[in-house]
C-alpha atoms as a PDB file:
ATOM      1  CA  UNK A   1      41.914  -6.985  82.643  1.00  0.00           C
ATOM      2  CA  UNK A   2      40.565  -7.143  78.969  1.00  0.00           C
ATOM      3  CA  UNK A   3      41.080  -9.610  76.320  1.00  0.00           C
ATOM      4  CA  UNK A   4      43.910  -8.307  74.719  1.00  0.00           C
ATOM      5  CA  UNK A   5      45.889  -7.823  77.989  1.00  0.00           C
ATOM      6  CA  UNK A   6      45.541 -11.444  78.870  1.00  0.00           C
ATOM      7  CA  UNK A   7      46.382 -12.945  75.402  1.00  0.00           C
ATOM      8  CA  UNK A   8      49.497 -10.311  75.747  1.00  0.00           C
ATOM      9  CA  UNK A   9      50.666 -11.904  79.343  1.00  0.00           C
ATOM     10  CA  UNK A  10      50.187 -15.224  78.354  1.00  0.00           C
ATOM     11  CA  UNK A  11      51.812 -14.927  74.778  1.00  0.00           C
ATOM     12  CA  UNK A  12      54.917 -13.067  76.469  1.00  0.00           C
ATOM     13  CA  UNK A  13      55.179 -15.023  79.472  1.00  0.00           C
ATOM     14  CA  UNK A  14      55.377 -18.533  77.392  1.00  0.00           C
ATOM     15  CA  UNK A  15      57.843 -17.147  75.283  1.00  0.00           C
ATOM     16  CA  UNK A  16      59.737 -16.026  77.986  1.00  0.00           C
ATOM     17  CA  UNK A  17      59.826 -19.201  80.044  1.00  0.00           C
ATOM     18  CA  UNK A  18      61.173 -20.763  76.769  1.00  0.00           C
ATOM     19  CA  UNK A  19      63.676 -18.441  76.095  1.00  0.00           C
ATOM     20  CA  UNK A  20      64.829 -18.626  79.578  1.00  0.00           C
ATOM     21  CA  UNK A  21      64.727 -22.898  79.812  1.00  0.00           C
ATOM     22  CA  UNK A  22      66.729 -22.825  76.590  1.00  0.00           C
ATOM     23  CA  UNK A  23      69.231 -20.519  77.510  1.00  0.00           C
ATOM     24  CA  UNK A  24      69.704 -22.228  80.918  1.00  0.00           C
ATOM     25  CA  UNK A  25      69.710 -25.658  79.445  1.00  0.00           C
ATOM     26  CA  UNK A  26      72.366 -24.540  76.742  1.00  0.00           C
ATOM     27  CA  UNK A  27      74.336 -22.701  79.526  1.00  0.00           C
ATOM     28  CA  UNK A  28      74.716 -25.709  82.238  1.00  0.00           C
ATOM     29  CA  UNK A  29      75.575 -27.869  78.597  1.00  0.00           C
ATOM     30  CA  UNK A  30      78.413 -26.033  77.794  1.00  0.00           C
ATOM     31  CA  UNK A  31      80.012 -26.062  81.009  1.00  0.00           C
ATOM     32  CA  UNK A  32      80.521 -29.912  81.031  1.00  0.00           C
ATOM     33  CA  UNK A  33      80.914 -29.841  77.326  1.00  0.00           C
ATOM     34  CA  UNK A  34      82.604 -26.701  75.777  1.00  0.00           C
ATOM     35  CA  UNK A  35      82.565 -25.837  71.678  1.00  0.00           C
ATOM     36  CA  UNK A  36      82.286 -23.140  69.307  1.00  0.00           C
ATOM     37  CA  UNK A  37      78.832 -23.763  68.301  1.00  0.00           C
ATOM     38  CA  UNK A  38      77.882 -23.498  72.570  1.00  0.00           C
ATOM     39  CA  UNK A  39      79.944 -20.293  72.817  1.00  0.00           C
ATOM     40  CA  UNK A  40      78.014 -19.251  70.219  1.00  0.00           C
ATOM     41  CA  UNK A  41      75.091 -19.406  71.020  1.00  0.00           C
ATOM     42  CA  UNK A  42      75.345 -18.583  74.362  1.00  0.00           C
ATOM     43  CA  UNK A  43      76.710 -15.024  72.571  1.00  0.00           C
ATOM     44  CA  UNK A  44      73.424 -15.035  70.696  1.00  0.00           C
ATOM     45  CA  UNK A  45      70.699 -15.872  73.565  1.00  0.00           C
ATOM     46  CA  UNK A  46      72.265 -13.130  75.937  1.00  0.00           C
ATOM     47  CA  UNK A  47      71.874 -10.404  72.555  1.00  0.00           C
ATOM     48  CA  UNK A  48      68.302 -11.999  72.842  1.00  0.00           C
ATOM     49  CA  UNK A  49      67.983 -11.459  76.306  1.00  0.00           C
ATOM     50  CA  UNK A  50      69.170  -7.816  76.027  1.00  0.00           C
ATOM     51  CA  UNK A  51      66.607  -7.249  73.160  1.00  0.00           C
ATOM     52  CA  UNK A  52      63.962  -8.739  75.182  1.00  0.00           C
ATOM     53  CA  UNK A  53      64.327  -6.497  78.173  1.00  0.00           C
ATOM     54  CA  UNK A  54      64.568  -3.396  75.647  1.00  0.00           C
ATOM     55  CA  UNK A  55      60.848  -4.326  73.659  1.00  0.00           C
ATOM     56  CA  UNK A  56      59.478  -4.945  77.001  1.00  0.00           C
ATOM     57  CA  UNK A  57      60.716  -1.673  78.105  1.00  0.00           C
ATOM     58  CA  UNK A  58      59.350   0.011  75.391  1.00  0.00           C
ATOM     59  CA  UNK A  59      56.205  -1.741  75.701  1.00  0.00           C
ATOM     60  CA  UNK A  60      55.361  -0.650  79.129  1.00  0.00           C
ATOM     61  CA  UNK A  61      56.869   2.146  79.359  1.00  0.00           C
ATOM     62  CA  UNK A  62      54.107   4.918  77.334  1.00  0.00           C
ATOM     63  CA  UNK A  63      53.978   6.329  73.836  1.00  0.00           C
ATOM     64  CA  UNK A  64      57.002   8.627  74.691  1.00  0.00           C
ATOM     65  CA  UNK A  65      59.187   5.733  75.653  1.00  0.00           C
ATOM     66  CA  UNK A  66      58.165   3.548  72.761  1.00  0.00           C
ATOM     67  CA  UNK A  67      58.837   6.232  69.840  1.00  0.00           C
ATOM     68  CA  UNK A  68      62.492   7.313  71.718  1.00  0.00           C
ATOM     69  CA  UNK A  69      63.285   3.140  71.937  1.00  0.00           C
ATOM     70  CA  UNK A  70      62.436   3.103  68.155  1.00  0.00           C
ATOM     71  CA  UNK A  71      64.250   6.179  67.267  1.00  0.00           C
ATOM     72  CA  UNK A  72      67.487   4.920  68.657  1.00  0.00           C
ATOM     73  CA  UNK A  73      66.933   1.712  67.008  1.00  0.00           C
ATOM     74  CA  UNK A  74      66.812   3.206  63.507  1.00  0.00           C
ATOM     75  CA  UNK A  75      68.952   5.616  63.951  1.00  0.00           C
ATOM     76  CA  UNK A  76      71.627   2.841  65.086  1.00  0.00           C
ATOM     77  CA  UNK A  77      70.599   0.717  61.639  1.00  0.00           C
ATOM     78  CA  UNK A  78      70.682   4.121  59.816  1.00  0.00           C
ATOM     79  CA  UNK A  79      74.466   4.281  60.878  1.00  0.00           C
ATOM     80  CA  UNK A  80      75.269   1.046  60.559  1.00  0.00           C
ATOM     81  CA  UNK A  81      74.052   1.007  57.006  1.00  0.00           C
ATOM     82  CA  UNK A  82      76.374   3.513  55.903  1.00  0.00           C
ATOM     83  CA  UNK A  83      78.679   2.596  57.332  1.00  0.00           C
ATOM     84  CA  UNK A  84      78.106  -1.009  55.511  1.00  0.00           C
ATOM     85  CA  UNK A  85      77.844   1.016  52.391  1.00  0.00           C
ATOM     86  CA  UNK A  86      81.142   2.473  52.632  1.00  0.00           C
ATOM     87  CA  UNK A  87      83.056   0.106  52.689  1.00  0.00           C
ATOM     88  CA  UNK A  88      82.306  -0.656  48.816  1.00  0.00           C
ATOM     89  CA  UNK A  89      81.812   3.351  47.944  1.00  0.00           C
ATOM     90  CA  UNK A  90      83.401   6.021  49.227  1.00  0.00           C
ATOM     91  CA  UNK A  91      81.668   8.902  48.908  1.00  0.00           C
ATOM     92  CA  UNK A  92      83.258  12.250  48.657  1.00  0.00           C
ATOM     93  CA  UNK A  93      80.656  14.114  51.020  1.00  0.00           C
ATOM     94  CA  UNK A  94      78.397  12.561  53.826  1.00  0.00           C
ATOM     95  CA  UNK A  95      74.756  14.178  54.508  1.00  0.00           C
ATOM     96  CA  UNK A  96      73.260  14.222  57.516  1.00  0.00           C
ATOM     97  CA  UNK A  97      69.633  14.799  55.608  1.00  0.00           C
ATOM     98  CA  UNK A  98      68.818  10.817  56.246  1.00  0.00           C
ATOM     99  CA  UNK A  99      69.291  11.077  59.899  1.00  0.00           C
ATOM    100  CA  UNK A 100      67.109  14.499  59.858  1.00  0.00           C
ATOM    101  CA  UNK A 101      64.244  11.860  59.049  1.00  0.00           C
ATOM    102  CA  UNK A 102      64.602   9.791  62.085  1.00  0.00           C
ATOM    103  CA  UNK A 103      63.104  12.388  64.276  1.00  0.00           C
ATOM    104  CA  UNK A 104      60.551  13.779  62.291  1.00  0.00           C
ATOM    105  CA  UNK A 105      59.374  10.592  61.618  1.00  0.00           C
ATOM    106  CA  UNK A 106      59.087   9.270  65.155  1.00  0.00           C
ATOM    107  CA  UNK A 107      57.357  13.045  66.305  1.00  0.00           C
ATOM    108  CA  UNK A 108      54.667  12.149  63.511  1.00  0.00           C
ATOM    109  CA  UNK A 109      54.386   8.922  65.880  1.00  0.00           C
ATOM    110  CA  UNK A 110      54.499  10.439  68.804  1.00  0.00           C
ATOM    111  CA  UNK A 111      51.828  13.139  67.504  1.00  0.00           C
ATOM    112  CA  UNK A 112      49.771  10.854  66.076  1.00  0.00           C
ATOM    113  CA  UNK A 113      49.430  12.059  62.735  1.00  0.00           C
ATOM    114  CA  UNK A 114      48.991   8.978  60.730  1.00  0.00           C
ATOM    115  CA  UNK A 115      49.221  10.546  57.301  1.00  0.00           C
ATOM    116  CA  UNK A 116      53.031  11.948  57.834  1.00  0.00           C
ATOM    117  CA  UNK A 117      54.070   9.116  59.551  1.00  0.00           C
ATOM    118  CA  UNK A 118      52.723   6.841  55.823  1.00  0.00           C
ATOM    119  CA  UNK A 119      53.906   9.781  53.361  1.00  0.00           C
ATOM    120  CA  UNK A 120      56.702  11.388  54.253  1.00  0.00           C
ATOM    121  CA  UNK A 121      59.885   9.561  54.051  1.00  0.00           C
ATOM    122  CA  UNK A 122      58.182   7.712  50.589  1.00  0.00           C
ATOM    123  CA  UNK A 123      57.052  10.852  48.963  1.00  0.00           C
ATOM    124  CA  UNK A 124      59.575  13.638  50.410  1.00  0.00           C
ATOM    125  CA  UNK A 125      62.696  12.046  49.677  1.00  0.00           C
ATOM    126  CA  UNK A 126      62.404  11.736  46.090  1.00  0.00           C
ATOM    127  CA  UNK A 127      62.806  15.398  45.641  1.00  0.00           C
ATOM    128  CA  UNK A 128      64.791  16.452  48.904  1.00  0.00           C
ATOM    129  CA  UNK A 129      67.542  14.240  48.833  1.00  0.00           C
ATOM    130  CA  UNK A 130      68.701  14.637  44.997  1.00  0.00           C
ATOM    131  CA  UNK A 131      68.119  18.225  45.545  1.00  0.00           C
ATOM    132  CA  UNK A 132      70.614  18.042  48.687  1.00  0.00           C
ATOM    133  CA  UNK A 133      73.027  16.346  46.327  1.00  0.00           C
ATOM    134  CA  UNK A 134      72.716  18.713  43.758  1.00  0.00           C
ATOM    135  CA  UNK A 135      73.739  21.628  45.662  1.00  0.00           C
ATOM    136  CA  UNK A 136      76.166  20.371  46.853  1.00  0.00           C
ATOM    137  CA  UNK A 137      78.778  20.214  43.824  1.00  0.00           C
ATOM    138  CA  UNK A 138      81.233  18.346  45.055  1.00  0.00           C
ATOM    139  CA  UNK A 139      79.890  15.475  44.835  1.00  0.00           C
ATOM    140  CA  UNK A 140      80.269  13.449  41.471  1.00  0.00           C
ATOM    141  CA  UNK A 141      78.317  10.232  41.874  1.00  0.00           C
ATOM    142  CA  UNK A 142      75.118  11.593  43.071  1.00  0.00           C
ATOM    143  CA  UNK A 143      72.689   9.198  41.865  1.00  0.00           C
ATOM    144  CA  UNK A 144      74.455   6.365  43.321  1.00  0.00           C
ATOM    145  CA  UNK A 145      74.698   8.137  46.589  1.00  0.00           C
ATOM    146  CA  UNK A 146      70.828   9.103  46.514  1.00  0.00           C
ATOM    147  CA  UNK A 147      69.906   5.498  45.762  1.00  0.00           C
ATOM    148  CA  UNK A 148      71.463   4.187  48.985  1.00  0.00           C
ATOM    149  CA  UNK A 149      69.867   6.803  50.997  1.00  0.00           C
ATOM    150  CA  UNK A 150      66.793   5.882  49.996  1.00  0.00           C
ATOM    151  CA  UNK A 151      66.970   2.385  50.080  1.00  0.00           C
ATOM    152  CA  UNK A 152      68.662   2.915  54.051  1.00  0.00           C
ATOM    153  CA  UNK A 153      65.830   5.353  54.594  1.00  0.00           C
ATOM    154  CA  UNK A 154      63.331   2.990  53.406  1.00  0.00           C
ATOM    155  CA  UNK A 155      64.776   0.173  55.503  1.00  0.00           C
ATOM    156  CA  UNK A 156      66.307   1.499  58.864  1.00  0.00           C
ATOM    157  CA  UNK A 157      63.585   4.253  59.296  1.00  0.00           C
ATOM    158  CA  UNK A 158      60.568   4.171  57.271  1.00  0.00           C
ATOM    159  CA  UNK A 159      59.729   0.048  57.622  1.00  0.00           C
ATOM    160  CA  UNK A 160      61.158  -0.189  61.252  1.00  0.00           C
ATOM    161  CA  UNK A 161      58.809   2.341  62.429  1.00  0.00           C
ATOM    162  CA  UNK A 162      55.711   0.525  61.544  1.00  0.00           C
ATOM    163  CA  UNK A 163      56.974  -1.272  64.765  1.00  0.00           C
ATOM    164  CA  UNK A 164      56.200   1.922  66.613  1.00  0.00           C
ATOM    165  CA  UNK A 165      52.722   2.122  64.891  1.00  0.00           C
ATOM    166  CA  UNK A 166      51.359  -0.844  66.481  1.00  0.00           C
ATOM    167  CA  UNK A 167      51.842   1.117  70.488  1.00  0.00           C
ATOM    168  CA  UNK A 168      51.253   4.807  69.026  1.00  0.00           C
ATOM    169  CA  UNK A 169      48.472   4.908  66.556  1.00  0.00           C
ATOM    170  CA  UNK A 170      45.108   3.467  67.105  1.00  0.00           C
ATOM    171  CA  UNK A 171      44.472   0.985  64.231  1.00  0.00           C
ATOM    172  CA  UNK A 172      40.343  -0.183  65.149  1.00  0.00           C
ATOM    173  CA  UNK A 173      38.038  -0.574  68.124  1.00  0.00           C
ATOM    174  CA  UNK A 174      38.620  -4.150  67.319  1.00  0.00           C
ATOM    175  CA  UNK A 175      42.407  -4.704  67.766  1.00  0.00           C
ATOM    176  CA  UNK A 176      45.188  -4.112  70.763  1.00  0.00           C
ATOM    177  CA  UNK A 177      48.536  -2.648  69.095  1.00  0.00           C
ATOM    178  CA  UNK A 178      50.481  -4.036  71.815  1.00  0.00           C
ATOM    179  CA  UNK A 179      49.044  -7.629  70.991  1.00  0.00           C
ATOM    180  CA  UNK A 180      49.414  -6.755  67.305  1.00  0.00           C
ATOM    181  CA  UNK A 181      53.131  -6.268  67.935  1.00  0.00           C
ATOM    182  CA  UNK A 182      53.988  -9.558  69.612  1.00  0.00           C
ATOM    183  CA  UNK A 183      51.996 -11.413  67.743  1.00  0.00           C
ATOM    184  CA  UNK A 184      54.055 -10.286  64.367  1.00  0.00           C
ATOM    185  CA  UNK A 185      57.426 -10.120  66.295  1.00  0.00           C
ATOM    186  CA  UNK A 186      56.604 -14.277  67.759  1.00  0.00           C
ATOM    187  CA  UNK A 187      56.207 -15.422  64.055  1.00  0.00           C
ATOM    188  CA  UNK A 188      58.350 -13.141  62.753  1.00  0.00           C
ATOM    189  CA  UNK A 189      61.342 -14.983  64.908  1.00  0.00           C
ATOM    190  CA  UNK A 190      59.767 -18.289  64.285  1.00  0.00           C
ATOM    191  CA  UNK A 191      59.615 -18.632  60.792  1.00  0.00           C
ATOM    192  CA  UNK A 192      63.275 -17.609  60.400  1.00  0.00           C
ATOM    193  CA  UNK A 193      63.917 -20.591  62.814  1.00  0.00           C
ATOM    194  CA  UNK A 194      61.283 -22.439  61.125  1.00  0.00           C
ATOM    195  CA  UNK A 195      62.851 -22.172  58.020  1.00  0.00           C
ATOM    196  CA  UNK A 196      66.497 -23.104  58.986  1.00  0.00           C
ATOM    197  CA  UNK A 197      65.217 -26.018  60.487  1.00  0.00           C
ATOM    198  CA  UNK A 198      63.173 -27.254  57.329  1.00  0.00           C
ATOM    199  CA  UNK A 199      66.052 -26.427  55.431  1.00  0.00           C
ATOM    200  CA  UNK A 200      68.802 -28.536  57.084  1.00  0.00           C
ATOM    201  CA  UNK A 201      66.088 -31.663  57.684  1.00  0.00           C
ATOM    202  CA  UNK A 202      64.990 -31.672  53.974  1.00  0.00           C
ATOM    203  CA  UNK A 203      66.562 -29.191  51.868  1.00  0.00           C
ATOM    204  CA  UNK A 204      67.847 -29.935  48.934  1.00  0.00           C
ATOM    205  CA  UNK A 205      66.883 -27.589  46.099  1.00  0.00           C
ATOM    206  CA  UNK A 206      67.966 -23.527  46.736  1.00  0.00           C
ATOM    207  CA  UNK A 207      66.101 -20.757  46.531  1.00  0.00           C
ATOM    208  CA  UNK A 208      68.487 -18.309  45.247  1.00  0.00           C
ATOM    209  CA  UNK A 209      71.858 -19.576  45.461  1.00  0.00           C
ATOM    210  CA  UNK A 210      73.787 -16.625  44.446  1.00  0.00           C
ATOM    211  CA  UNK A 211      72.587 -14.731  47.903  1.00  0.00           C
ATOM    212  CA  UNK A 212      72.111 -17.000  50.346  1.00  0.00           C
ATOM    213  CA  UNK A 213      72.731 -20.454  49.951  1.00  0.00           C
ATOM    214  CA  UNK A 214      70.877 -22.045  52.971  1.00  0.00           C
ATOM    215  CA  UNK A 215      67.576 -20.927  51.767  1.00  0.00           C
ATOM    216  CA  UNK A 216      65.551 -23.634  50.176  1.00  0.00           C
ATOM    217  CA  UNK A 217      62.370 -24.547  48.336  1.00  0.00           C
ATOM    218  CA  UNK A 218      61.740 -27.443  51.375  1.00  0.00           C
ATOM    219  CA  UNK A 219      62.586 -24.773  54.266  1.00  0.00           C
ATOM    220  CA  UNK A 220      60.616 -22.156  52.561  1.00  0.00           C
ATOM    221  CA  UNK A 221      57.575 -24.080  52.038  1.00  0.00           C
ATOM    222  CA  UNK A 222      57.952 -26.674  55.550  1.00  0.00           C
ATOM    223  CA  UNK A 223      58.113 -22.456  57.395  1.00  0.00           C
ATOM    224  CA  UNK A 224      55.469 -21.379  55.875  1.00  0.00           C
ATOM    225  CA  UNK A 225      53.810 -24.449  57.337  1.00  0.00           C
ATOM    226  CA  UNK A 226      54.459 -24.572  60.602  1.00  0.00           C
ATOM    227  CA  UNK A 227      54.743 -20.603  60.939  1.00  0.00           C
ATOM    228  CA  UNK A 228      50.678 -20.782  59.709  1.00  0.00           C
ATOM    229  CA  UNK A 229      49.943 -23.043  62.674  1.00  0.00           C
ATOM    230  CA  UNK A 230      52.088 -21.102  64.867  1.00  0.00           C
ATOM    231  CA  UNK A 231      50.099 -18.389  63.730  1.00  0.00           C
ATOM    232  CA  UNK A 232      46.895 -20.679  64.175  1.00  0.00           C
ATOM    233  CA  UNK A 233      47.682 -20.711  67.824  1.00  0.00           C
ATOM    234  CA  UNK A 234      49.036 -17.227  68.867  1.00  0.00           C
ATOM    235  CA  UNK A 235      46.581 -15.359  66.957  1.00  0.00           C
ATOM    236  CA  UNK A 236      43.773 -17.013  68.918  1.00  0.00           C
ATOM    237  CA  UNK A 237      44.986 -14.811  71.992  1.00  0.00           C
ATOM    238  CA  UNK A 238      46.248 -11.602  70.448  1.00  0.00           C
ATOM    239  CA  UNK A 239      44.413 -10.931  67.632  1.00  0.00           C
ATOM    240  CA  UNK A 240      40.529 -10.929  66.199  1.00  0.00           C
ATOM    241  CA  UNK A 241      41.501 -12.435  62.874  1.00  0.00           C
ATOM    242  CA  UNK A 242      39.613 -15.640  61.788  1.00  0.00           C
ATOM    243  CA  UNK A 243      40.997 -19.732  61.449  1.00  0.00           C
ATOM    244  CA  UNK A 244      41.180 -19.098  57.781  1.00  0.00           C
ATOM    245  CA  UNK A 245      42.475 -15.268  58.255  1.00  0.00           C
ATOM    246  CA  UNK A 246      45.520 -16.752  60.719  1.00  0.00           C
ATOM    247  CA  UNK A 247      46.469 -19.774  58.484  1.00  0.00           C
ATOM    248  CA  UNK A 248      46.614 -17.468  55.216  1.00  0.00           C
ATOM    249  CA  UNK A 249      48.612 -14.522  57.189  1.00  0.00           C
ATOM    250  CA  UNK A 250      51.169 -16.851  58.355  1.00  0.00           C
ATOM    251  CA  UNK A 251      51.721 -18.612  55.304  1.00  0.00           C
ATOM    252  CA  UNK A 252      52.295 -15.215  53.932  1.00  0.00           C
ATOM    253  CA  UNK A 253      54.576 -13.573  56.838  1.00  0.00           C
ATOM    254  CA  UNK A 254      56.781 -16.555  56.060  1.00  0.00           C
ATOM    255  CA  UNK A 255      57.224 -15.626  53.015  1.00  0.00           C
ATOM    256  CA  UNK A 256      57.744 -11.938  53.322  1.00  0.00           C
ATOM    257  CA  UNK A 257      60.050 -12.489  55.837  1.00  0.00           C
ATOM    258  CA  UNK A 258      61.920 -14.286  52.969  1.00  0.00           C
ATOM    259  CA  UNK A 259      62.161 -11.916  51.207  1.00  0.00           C
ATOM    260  CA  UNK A 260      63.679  -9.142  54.144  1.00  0.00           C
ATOM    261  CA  UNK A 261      66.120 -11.596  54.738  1.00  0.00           C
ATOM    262  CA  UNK A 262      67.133 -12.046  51.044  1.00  0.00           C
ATOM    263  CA  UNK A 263      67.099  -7.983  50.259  1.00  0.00           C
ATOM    264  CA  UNK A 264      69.561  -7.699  53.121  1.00  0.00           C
ATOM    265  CA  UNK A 265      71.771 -10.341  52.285  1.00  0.00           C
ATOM    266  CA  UNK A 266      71.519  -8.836  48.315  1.00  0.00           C
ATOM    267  CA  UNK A 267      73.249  -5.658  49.881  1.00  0.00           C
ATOM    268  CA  UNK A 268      75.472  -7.545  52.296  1.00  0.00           C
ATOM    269  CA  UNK A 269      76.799  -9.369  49.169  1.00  0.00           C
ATOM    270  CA  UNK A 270      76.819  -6.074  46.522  1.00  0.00           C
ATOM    271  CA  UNK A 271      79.081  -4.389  49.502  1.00  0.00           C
ATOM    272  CA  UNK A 272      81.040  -7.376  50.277  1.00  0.00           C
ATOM    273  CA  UNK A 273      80.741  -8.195  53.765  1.00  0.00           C
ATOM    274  CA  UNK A 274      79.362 -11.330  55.507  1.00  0.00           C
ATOM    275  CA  UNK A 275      77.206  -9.465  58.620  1.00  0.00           C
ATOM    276  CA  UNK A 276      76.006  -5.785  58.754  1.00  0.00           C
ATOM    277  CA  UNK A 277      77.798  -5.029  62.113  1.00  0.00           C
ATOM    278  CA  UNK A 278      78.711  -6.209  65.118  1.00  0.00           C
ATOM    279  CA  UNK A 279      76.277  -4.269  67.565  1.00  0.00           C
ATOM    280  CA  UNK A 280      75.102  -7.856  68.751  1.00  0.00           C
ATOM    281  CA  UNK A 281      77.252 -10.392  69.608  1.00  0.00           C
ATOM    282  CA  UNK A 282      76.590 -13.615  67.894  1.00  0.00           C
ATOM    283  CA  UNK A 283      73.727 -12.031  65.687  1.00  0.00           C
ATOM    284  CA  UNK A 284      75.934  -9.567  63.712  1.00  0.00           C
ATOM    285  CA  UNK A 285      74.592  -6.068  63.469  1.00  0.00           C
ATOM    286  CA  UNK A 286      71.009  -4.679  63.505  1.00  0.00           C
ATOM    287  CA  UNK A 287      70.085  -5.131  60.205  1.00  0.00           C
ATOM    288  CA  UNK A 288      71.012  -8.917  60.556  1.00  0.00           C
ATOM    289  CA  UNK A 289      68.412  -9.298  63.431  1.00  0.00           C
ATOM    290  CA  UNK A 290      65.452  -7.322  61.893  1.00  0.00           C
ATOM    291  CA  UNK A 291      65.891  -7.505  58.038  1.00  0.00           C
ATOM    292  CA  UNK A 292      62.765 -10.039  58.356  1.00  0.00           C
ATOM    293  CA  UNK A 293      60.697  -7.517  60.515  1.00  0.00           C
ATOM    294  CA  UNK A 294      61.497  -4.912  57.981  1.00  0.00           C
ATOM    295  CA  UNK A 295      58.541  -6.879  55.653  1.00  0.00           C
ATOM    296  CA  UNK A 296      56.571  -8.235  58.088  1.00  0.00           C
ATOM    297  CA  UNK A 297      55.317  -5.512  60.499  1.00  0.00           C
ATOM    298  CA  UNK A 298      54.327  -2.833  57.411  1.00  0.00           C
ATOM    299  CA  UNK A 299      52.494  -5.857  56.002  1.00  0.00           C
ATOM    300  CA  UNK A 300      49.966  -6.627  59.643  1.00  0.00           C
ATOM    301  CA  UNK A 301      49.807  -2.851  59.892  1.00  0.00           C
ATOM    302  CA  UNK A 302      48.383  -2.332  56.592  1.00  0.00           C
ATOM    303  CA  UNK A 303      46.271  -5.424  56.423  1.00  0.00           C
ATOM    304  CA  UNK A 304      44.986  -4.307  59.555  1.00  0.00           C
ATOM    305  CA  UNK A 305      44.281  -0.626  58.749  1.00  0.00           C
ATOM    306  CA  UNK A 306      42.662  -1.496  55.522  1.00  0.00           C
ATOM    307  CA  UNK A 307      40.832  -4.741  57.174  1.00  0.00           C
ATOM    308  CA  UNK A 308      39.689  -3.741  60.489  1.00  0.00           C
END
């Protein structure tokens, strides 16, 4: 077994024996002691559970596996974002051109061909999806319309994807993708938690108020802490980054997964709802649950590619 397989067996299999003490702990709790905030959470740690078994899937299942996984998981944020969208605007046509992308972008994964899986949904949709809204003369609000599909392409297809990347393209001789992939999707889920428990210890001056008013200067800064040790330790096993490298990188995740969570909840409060969906109970929709990955993966893949 190489390096990278252990540091990916011991990484998963600590975070799933504390996943599964929690939730059992939290389950035998709230039968002697019942409230909303149990029934909760209970609600959220079995959407866990269920995401768990689907990335493990995924993981061990083979390229083919891994990009259809992925493809179903942006094409259910894809919907969900529109249908998010609509309930502020109402267009007068729909195009299915945005979900067109979702499977030529995973078949450039699945293909390997690195440059179409980096260009195409960036470059391409600048001129096809105006054009598609052009033609089609009906519609009277096209630049609006052509905003938000690019901004849901962007989001749902193009950064979820890098996900993908990390188990379909090879990055260097001296990295694992798999590894890679936990390692970003540990701190990823960390530092949110991190930073929500800074925040209600210490917090006391906000971040940006007018989006989300939880987010402060003390959780921001007391994540970014603890998500660089976290990093500190988990990147010893699944990565070949250096002290300094790991410390610098979390710091930095923390803070890009900041600012996923803050361009989501921007939307969330243009449109005028309080969660995305409902696809997972206790967590809201899709776009809840990964709006930090969104940042954070595209940021270790590139560092990587340009790095290593």
């Amino acid at each position: 077994m190489s390096y990278w397989s252990q540091g990916i067996n011991f990484a998963a299999l600590c975070f799933c024996i504390f996943t599964a003490v929690l939730t059992l702990s939290v389950f035998v709790w709230s039968r002697y002691k019942s409230s909303p905030a149990l029934t909760m959470f209970n609600k959220r740690m079995a959407s866990l559970w269920v995401l768990i078994i689907l990335f493990v899937t995924a993981f061990v299942g083979g390229k083919f596996v891994a990009c259809l996984f992925f493809a179903a998981l942006s094409f259910a944020g894809l919907l969900e974002y529109g249908k998010m969208i609509a309930v502020k605007h109402r267009f007068e046509t729909r195009s299915i051109l945005p979900y067109v992308f979702v499977p030529l972008q995973y078949s450039a994964l699945f293909f390997g061909s690195d440059f179409t899986f980096c260009a195409m949904i960036p470059l391409s949709v600048f001129v096809l999806i105006p054009y598609a809204g052009i033609l089609n003369r009906r519609a009277s609000d096209i630049g609006i319309k052509c905003l938000f599909d690019y901004v849901g392409l962007m989001l749902t297809v193009y950064a979820l994807s890098y996900m993908c990347a990390f188990l379909t393209l090879p990055l260097s001789d001296e990295t694992d993708g798999a590894a890679l992939l936990l390692f970003v999707l540990i701190l990823t889920l960390m530092s949110d938690f991190f930073q929500a428990i800074c925040g209600f210890l210490c917090g006391k001056h906000n971040v940006v108020p007018m989006l989300s008013p939880h987010k402060t200067w003390e959780g921001l800064i007391g994540g970014g802490l603890l998500t660089a040790i976290l990093s500190w330790i988990a990147g010893r096993y699944l990565t070949p980054f250096t002290v300094l490298e790991l410390l610098v990188f979390g710091f930095v995740l923390n803070f890009a997964a900041f600012c996923g969570d803050i361009t989501v909840s921007a939307i969330k409060r243009y449109v005028g709802v309080k969660d995305s969906g409902k696809l997972l109970p206790g967590h809201g929709g899709l776009l809840d649950r990964f709006d930090s990955i969104m940042l954070t993966a595209p940021l270790l893949f590139w560092y990587v590619l340009w790095i290593y």
